[in-house]
PDB file of N, CA and C in Angstrom:
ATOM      1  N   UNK A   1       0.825  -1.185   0.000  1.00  0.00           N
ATOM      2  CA  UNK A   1       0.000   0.000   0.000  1.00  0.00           C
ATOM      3  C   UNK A   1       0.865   1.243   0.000  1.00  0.00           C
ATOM      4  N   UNK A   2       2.132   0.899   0.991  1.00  0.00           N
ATOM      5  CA  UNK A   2       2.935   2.566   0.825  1.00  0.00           C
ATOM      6  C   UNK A   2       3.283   2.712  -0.682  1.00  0.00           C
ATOM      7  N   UNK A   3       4.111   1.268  -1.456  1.00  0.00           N
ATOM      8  CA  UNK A   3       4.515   1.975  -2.630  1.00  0.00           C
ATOM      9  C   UNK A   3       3.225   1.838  -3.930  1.00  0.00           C
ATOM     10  N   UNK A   4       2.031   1.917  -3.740  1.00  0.00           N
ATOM     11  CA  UNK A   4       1.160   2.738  -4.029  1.00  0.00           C
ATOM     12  C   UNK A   4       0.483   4.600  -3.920  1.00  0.00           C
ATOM     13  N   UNK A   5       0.462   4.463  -2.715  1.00  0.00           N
ATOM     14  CA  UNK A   5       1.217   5.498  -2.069  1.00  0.00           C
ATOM     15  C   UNK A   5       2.261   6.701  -2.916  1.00  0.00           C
ATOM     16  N   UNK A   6       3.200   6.235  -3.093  1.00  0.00           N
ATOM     17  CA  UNK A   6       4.210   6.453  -3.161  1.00  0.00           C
ATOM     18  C   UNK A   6       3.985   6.740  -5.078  1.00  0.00           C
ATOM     19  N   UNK A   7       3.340   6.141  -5.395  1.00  0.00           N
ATOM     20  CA  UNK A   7       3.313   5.943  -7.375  1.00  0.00           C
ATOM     21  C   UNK A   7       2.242   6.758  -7.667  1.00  0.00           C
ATOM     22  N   UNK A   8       1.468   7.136  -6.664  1.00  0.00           N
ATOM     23  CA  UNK A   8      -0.080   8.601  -6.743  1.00  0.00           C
ATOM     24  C   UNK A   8       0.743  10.008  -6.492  1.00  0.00           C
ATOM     25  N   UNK A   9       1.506   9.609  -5.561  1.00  0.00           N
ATOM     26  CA  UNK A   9       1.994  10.969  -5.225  1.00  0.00           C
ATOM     27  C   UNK A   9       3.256  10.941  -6.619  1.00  0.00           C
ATOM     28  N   UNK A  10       4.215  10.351  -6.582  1.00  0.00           N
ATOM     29  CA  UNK A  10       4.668  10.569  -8.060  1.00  0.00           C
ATOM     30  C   UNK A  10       4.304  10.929  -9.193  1.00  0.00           C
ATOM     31  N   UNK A  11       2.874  10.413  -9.415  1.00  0.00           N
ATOM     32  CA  UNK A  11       1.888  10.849 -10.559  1.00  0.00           C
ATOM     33  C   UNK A  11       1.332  11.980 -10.378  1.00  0.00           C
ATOM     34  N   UNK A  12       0.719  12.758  -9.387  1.00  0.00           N
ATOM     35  CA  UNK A  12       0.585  13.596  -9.591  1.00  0.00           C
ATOM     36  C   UNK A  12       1.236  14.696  -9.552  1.00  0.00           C
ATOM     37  N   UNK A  13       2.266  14.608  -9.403  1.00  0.00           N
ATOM     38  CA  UNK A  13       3.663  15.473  -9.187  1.00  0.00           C
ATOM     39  C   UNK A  13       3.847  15.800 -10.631  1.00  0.00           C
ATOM     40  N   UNK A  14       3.840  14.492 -11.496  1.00  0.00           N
ATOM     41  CA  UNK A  14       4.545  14.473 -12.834  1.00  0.00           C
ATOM     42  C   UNK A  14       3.192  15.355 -13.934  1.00  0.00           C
ATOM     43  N   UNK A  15       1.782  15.060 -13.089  1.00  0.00           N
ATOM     44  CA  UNK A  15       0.853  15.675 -14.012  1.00  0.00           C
ATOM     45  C   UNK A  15       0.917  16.969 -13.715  1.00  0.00           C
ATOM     46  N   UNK A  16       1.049  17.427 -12.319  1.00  0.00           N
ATOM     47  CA  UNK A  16       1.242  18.723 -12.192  1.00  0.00           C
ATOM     48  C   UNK A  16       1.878  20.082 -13.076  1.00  0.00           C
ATOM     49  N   UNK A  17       3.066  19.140 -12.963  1.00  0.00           N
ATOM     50  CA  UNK A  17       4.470  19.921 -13.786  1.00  0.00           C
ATOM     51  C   UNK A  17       3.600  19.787 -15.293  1.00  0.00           C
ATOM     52  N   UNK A  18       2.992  18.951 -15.507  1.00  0.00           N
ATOM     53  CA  UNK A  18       3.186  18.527 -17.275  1.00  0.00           C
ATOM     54  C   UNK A  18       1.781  19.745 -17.377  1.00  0.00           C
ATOM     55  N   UNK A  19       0.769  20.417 -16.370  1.00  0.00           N
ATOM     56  CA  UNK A  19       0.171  20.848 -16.688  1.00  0.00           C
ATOM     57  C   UNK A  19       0.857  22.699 -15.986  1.00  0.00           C
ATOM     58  N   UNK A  20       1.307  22.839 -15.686  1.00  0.00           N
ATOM     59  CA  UNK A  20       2.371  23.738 -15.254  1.00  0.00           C
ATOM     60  C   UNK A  20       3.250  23.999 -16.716  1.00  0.00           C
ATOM     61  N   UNK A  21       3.713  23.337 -17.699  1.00  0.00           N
ATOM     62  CA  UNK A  21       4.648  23.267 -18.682  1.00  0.00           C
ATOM     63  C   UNK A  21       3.417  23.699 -19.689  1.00  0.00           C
ATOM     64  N   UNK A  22       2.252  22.982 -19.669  1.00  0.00           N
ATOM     65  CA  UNK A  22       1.753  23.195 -20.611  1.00  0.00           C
ATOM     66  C   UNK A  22       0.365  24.439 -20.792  1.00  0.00           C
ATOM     67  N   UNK A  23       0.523  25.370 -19.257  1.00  0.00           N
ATOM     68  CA  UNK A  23      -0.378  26.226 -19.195  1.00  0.00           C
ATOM     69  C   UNK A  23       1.048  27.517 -19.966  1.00  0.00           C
ATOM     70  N   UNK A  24       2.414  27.077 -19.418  1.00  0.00           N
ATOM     71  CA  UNK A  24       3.316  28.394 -20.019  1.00  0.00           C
ATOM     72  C   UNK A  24       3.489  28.172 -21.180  1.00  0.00           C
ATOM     73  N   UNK A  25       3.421  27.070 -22.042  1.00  0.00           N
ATOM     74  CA  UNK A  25       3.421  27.018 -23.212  1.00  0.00           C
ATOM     75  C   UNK A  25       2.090  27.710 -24.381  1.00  0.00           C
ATOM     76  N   UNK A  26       1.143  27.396 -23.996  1.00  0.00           N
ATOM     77  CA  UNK A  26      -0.322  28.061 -24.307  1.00  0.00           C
ATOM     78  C   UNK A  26       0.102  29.691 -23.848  1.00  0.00           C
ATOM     79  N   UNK A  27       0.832  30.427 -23.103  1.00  0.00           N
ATOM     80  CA  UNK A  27       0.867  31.749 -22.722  1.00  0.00           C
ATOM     81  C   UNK A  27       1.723  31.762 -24.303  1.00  0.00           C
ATOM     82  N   UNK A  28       3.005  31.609 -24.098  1.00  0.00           N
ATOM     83  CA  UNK A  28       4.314  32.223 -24.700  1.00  0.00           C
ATOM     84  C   UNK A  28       3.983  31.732 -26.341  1.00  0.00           C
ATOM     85  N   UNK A  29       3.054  30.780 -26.746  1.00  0.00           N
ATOM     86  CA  UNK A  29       2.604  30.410 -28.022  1.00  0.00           C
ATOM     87  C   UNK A  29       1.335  31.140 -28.506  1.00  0.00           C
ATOM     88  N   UNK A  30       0.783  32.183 -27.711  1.00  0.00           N
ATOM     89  CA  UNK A  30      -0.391  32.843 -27.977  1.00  0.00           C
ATOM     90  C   UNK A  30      -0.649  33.690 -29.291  1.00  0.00           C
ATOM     91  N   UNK A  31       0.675  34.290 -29.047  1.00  0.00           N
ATOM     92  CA  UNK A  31       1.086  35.315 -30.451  1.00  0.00           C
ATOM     93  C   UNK A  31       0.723  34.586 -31.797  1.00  0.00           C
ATOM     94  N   UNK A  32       0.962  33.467 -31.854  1.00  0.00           N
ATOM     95  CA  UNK A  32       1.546  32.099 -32.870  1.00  0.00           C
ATOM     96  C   UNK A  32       0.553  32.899 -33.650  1.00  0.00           C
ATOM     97  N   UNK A  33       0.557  32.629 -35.360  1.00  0.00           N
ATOM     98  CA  UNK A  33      -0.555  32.726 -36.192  1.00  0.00           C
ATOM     99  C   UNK A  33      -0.381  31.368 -36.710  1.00  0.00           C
ATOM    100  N   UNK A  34      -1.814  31.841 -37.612  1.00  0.00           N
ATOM    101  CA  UNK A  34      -1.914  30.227 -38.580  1.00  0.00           C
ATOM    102  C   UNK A  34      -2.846  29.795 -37.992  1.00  0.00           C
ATOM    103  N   UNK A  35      -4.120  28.956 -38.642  1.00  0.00           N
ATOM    104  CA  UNK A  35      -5.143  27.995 -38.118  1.00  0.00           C
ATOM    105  C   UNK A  35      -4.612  26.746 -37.534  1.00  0.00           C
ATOM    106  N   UNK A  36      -3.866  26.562 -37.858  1.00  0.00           N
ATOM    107  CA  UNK A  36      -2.907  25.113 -37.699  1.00  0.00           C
ATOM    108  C   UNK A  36      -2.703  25.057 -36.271  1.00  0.00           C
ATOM    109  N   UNK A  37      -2.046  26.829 -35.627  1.00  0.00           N
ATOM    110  CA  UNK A  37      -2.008  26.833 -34.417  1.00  0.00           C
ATOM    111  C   UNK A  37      -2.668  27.098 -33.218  1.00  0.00           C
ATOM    112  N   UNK A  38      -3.743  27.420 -34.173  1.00  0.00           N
ATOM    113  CA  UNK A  38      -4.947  27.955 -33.039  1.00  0.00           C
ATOM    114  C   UNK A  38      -5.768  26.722 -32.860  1.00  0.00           C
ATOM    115  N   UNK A  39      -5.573  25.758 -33.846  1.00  0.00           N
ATOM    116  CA  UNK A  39      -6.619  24.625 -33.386  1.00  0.00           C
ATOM    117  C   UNK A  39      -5.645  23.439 -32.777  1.00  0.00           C
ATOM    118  N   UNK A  40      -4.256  23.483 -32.428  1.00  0.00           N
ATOM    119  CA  UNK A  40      -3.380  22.868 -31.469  1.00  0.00           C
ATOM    120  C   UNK A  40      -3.290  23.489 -30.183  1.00  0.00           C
ATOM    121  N   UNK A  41      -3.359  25.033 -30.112  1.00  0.00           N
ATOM    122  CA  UNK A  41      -3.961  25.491 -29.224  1.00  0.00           C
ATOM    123  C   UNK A  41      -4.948  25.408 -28.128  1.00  0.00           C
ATOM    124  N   UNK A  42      -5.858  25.601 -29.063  1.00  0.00           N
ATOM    125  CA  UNK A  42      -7.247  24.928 -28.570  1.00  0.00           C
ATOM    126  C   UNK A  42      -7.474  22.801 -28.512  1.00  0.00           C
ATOM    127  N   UNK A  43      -6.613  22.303 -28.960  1.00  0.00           N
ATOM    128  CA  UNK A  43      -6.746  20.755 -28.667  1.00  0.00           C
ATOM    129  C   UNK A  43      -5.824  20.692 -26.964  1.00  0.00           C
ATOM    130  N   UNK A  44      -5.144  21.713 -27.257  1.00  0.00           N
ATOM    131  CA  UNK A  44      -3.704  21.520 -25.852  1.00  0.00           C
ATOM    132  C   UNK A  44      -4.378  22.233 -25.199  1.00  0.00           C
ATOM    133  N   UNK A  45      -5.627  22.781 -25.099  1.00  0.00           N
ATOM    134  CA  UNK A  45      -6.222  23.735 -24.019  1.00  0.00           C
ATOM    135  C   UNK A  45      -7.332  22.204 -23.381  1.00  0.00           C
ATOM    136  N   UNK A  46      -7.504  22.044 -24.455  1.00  0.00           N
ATOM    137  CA  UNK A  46      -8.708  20.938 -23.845  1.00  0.00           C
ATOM    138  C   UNK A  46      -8.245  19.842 -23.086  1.00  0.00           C
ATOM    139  N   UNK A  47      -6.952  19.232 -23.778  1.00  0.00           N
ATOM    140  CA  UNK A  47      -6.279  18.055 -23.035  1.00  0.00           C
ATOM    141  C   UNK A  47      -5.901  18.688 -21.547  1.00  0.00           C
ATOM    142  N   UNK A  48      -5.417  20.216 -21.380  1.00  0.00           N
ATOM    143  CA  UNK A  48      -5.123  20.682 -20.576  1.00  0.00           C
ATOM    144  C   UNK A  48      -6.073  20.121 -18.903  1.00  0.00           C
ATOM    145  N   UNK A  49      -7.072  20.799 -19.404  1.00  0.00           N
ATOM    146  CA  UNK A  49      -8.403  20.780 -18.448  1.00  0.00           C
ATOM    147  C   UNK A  49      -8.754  19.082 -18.172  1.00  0.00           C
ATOM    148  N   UNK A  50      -8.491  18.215 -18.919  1.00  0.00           N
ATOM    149  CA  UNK A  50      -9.053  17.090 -18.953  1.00  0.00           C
ATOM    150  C   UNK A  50      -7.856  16.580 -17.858  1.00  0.00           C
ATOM    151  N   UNK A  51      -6.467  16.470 -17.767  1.00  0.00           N
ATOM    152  CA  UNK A  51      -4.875  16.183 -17.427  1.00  0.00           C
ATOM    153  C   UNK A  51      -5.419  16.923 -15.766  1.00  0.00           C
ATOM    154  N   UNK A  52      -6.316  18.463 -15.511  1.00  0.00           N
ATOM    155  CA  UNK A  52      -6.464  19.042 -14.723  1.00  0.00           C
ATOM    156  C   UNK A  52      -7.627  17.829 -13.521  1.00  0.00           C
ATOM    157  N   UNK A  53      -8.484  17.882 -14.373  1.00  0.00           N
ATOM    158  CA  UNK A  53      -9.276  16.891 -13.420  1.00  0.00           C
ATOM    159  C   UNK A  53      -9.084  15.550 -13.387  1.00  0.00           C
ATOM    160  N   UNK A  54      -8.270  14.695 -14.139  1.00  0.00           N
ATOM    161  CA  UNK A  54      -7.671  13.486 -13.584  1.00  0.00           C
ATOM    162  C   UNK A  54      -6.702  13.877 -12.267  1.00  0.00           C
ATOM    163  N   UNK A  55      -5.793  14.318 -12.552  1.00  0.00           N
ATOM    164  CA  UNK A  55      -5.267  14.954 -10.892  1.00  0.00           C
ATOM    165  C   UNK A  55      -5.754  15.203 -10.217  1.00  0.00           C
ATOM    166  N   UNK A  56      -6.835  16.012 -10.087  1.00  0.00           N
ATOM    167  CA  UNK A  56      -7.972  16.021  -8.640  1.00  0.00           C
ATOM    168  C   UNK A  56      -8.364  14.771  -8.410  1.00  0.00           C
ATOM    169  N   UNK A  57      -9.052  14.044  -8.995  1.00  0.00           N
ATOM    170  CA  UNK A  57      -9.508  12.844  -9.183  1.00  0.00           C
ATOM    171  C   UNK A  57      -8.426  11.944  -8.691  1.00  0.00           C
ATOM    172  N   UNK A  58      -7.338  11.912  -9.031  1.00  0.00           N
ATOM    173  CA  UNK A  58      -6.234  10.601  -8.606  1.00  0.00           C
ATOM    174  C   UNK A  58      -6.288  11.200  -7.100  1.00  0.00           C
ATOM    175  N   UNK A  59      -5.732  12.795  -6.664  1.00  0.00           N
ATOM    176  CA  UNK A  59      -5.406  13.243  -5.485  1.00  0.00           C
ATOM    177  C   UNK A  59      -6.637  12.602  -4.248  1.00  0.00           C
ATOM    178  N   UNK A  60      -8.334  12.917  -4.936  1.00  0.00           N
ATOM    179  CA  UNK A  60      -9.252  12.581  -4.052  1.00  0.00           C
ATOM    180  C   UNK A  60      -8.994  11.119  -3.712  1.00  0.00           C
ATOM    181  N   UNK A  61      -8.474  10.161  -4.567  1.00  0.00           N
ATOM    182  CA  UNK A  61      -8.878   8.888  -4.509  1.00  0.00           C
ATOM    183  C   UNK A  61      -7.688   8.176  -3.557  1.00  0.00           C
ATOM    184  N   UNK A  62      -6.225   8.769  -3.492  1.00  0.00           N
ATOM    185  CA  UNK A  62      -5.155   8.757  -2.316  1.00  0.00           C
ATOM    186  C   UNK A  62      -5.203   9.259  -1.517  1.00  0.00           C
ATOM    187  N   UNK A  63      -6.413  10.512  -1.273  1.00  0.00           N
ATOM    188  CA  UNK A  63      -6.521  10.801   0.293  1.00  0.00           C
ATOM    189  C   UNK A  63      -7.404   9.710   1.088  1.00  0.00           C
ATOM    190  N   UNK A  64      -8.113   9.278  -0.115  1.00  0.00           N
ATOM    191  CA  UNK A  64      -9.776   8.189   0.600  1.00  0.00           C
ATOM    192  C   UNK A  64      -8.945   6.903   0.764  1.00  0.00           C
ATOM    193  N   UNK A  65      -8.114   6.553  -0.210  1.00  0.00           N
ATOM    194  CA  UNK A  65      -7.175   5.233   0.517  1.00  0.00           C
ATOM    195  C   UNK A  65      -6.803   5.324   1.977  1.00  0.00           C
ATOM    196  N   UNK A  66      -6.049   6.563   2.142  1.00  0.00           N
ATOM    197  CA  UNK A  66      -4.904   6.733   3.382  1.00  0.00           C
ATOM    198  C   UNK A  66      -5.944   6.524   4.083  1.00  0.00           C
ATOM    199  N   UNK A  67      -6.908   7.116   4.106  1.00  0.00           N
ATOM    200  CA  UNK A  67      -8.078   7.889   5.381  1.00  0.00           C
ATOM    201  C   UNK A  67      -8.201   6.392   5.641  1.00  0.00           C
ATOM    202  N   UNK A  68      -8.552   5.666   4.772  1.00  0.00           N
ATOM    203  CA  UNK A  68      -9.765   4.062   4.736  1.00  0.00           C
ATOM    204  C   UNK A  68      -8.230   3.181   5.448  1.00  0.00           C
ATOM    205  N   UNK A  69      -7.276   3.091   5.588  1.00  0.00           N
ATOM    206  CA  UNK A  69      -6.269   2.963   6.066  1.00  0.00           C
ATOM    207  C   UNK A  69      -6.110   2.859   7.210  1.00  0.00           C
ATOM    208  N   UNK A  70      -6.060   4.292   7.246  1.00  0.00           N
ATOM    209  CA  UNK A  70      -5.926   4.905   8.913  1.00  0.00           C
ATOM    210  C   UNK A  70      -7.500   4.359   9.640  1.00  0.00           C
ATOM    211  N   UNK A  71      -8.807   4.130   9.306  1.00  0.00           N
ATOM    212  CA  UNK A  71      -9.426   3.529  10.032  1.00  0.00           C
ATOM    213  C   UNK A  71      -9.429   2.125  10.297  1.00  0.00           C
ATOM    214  N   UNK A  72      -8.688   1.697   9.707  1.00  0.00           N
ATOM    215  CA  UNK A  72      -8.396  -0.161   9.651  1.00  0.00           C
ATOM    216  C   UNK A  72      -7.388  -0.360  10.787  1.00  0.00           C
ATOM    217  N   UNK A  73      -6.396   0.599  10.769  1.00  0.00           N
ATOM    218  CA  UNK A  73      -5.355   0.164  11.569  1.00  0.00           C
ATOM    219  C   UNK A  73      -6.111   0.604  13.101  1.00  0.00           C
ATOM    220  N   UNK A  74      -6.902   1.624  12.795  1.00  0.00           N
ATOM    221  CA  UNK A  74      -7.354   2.037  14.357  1.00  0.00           C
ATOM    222  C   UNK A  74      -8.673   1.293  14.838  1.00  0.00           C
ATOM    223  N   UNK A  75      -9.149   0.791  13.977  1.00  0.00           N
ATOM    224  CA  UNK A  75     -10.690  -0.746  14.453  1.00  0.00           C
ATOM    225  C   UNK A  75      -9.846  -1.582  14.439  1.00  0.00           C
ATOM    226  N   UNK A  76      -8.963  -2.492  13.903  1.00  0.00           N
ATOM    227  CA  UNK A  76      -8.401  -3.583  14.223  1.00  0.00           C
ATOM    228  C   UNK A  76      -6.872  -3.261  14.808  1.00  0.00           C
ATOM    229  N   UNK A  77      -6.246  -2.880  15.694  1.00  0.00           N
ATOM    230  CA  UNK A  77      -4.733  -2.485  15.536  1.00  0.00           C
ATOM    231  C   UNK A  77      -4.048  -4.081  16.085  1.00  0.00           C
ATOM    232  N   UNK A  78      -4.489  -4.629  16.026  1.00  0.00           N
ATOM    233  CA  UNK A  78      -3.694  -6.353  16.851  1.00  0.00           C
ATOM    234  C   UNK A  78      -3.868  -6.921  15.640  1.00  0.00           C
ATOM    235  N   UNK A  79      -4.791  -7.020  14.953  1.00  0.00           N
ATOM    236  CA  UNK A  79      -4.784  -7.667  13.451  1.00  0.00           C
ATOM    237  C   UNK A  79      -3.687  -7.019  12.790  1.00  0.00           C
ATOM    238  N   UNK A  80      -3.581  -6.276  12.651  1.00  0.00           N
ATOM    239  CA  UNK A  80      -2.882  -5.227  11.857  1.00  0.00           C
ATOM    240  C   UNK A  80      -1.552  -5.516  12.139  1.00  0.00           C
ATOM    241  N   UNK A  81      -1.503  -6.029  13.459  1.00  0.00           N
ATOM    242  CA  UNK A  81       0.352  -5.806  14.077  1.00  0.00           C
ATOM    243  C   UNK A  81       0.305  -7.783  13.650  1.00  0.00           C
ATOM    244  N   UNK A  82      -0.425  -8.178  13.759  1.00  0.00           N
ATOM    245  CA  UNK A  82      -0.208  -9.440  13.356  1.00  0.00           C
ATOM    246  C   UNK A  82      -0.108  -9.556  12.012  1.00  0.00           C
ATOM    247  N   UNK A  83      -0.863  -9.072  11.360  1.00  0.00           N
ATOM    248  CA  UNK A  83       0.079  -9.043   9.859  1.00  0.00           C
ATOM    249  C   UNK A  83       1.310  -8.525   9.213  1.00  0.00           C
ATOM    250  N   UNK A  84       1.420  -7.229  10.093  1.00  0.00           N
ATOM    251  CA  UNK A  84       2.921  -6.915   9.907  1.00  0.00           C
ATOM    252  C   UNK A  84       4.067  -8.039  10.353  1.00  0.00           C
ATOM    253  N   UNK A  85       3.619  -8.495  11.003  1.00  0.00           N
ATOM    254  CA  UNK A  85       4.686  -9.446  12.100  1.00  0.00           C
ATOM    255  C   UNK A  85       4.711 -10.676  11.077  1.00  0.00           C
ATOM    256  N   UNK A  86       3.843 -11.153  10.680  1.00  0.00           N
ATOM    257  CA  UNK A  86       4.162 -12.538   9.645  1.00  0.00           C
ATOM    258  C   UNK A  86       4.357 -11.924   8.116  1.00  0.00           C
ATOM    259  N   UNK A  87       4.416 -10.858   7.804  1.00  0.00           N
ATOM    260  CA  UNK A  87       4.729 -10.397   6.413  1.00  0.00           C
ATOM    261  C   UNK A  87       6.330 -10.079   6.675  1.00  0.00           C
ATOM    262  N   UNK A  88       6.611  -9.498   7.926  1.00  0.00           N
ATOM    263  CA  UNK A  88       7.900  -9.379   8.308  1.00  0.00           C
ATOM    264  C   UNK A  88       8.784 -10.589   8.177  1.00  0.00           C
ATOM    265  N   UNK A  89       8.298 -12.200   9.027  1.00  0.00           N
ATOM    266  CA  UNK A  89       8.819 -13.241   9.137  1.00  0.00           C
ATOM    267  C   UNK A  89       9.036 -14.075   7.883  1.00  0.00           C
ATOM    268  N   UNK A  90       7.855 -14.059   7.581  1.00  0.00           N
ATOM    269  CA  UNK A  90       7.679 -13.901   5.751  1.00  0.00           C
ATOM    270  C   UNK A  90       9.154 -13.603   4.547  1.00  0.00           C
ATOM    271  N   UNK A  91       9.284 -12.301   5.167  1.00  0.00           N
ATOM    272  CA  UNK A  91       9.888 -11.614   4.457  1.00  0.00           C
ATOM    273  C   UNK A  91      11.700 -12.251   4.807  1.00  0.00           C
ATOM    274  N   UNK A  92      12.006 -11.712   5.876  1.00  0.00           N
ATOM    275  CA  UNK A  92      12.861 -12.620   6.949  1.00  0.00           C
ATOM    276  C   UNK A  92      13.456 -14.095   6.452  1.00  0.00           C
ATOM    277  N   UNK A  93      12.603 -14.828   6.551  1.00  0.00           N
ATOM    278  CA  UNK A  93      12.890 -15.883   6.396  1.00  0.00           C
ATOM    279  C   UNK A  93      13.238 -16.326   4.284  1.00  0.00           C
ATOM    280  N   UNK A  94      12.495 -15.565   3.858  1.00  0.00           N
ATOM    281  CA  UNK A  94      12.965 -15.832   2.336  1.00  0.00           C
ATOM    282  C   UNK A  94      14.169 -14.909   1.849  1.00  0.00           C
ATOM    283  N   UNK A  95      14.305 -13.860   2.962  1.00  0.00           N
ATOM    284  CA  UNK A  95      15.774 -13.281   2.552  1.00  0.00           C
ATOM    285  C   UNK A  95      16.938 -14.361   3.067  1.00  0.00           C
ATOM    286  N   UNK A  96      16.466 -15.005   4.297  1.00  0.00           N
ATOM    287  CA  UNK A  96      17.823 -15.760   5.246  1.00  0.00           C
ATOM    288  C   UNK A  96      17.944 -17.276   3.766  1.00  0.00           C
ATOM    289  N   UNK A  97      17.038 -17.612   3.268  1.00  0.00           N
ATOM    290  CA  UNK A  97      17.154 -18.505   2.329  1.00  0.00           C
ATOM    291  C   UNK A  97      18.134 -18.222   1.161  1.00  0.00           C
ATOM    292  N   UNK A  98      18.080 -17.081   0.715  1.00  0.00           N
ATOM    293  CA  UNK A  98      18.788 -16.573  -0.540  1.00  0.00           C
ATOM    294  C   UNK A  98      19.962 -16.409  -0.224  1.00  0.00           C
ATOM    295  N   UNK A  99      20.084 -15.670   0.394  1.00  0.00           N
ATOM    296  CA  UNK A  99      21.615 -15.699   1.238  1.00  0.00           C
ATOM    297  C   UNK A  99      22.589 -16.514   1.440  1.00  0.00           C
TER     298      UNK A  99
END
């Protein structure tokens, strides 16, 4: 779950920037003439907005994980430490094998 975690928050980092790159690009390309560029313009304005609400959308859906998380560990916390403890031994014991 952390390196899930961990691949939402990366993603939206990376959509951020890519919509950050691509709101200064739409500024500094405004001047542009030509139909050619006004309707790449307008396609990179739309993908824009669309790139905008998948990121809200991913962000809402890694806060509702963590949250749904954090109530599991706090209704069950002995389950919880018991699975850490045999995912640990688990883990433990197939590293002492390789070795």
């Amino acid at each position: 779950m952390i390196a899930t975690a961990e691949s939402s928050k990366k993603l939206t980092a990376d959509l951020k920037r890519i919509v950050r790159d691509s709101e200064e690009f739409l500024r500094e390309s405004a001047g542009a003439v030509g139909d050619k560029a006004q309707a790449l313009s307008e396609r990179l304005a739309d993908t824009l907005q669309s790139a905008k609400a998948t990121c809200r959308r991913l962000e809402e859906k890694t806060k509702e994980g963590a949250k749904a998380a954090d109530r599991l560990v706090h209704e069950h916390p002995y389950a919880c430490i018991g699975v850490a403890a045999g995912l640990g031994l688990l883990i433990g014991v197939l590293l002492a094998r390789k070795s």
